[in-house]
N, C-alpha and C. Protein backbone atom coordinates (compact mmCIF):
# COMPACT_ATOMS: atom_id res chain seq x y z
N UNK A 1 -30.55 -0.94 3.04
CA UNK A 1 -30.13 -2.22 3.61
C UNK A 1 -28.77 -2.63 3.08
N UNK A 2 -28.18 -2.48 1.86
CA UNK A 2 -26.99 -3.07 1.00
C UNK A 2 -26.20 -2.03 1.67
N UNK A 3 -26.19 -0.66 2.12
CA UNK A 3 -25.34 -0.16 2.60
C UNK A 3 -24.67 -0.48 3.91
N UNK A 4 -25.81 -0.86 4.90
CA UNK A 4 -25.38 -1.44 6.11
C UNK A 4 -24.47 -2.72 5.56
N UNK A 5 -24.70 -3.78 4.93
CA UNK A 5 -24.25 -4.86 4.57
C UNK A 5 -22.54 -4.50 4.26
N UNK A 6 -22.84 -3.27 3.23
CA UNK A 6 -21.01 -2.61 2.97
C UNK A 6 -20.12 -2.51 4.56
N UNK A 7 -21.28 -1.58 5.10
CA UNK A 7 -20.66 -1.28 6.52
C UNK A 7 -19.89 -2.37 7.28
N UNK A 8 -21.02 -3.17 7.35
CA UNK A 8 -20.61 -4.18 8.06
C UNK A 8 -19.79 -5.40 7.56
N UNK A 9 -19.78 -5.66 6.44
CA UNK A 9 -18.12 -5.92 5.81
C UNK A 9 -16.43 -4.99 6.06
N UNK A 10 -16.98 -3.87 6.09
CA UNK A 10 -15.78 -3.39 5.89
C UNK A 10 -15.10 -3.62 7.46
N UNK A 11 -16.38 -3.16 8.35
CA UNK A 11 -15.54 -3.95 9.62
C UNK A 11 -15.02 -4.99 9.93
N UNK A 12 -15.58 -5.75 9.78
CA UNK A 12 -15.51 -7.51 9.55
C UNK A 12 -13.76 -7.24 8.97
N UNK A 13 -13.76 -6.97 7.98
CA UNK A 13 -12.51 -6.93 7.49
C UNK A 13 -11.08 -6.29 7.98
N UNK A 14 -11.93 -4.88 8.64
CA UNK A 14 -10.77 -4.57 9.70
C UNK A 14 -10.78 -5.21 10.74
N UNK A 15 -11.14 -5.78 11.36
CA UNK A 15 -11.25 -6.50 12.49
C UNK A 15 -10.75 -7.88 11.76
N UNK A 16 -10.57 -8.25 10.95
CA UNK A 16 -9.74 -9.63 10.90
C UNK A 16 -8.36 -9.29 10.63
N UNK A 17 -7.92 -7.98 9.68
CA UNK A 17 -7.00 -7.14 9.55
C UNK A 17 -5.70 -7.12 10.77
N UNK A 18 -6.89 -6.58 11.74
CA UNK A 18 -6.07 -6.09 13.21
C UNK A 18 -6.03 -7.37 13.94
N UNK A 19 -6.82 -8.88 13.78
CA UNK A 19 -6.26 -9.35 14.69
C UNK A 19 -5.18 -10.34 13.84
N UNK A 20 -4.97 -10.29 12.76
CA UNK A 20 -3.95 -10.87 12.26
C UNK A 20 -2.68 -9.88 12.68
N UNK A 21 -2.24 -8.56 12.84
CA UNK A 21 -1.77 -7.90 13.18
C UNK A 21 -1.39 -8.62 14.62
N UNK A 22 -2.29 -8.47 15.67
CA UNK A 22 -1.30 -8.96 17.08
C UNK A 22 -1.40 -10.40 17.11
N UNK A 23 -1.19 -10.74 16.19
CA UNK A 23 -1.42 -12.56 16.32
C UNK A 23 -0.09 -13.21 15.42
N UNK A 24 -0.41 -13.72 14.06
CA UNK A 24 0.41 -14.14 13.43
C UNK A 24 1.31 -13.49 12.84
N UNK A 25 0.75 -12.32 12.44
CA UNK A 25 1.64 -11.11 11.56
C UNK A 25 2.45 -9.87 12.71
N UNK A 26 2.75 -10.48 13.68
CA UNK A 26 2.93 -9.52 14.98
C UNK A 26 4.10 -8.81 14.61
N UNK A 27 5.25 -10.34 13.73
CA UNK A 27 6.46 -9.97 13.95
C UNK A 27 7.09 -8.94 12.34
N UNK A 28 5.83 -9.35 11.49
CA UNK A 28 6.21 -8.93 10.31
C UNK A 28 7.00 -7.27 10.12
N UNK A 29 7.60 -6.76 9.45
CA UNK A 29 8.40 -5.35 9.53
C UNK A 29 7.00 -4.26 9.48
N UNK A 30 6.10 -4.38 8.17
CA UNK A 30 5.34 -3.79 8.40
C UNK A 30 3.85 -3.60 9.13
N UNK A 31 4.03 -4.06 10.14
CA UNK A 31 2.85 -4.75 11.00
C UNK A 31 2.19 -2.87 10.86
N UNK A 32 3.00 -1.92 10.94
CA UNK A 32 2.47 -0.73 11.24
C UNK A 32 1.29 0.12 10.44
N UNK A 33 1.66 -0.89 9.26
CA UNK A 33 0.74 -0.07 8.12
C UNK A 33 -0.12 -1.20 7.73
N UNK A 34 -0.17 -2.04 7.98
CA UNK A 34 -1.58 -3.46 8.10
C UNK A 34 -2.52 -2.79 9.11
N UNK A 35 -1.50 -2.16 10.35
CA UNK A 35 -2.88 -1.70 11.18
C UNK A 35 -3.34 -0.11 10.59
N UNK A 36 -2.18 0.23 10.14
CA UNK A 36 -3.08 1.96 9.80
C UNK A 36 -3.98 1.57 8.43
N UNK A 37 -3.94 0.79 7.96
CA UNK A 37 -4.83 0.01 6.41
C UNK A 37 -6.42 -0.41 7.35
N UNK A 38 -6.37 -1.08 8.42
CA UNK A 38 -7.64 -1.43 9.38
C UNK A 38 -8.32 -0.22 10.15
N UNK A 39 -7.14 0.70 10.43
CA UNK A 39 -7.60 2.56 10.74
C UNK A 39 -8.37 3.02 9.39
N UNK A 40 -8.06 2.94 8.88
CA UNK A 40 -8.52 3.38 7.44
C UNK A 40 -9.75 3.10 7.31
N UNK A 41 -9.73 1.58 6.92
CA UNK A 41 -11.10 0.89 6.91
C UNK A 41 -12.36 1.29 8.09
N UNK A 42 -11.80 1.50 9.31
CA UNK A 42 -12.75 1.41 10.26
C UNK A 42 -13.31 3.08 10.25
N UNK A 43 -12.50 4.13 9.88
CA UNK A 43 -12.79 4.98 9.38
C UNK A 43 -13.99 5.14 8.13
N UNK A 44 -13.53 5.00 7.22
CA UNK A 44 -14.33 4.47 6.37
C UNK A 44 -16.13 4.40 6.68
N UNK A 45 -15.65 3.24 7.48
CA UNK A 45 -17.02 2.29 8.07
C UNK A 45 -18.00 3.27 8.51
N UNK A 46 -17.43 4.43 9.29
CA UNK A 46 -18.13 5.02 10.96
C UNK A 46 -18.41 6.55 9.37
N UNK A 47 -17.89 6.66 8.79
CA UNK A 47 -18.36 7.95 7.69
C UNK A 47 -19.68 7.38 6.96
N UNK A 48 -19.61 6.45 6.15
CA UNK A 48 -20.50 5.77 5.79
C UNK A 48 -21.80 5.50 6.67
N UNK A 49 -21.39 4.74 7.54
CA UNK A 49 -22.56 4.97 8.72
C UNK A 49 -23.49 6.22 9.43
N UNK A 50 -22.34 6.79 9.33
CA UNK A 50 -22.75 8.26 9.74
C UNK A 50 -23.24 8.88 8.33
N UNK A 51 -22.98 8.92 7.36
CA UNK A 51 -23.94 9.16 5.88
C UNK A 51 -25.12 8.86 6.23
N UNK A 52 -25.06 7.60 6.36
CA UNK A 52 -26.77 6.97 6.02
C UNK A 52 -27.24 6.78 7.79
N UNK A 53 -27.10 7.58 8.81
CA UNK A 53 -27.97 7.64 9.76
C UNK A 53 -28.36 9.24 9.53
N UNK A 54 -27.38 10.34 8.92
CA UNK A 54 -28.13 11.38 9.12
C UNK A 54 -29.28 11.62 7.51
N UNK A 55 -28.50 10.74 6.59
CA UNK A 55 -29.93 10.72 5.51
C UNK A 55 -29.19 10.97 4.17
N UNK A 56 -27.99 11.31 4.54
CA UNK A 56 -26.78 11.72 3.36
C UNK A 56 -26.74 11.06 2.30
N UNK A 57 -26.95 9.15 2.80
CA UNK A 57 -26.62 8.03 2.03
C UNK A 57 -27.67 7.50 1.15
């Protein structure tokens, strides 16, 4: 159960990540690597997930 909870933070987090990206932080220089930092994360997320659906986790 605490693992899903990780999971589902870490998205949460990329997903607030990326929409600060096309929103307020649109114009910032490095907008490019805020979103590859939310690639990362969402990555992350879908390995983890995929750990603990095949039994890994």
């Amino acid at each position: 159960m605490g693992l899903w909870l990780v999971v589902a933070l870490i998205v949460l987090s990329a997903t607030f990540i990326l929409a600060l990206t096309f929103g307020v932080l649109r114009s910032v220089p490095n907008v490019r690597v805020l979103r590859a930092v939310a690639a990362v994360q969402y990555v992350a997320a879908a390995l983890l997930a995929g750990a603990r659906l095949t039994g890994n986790a």
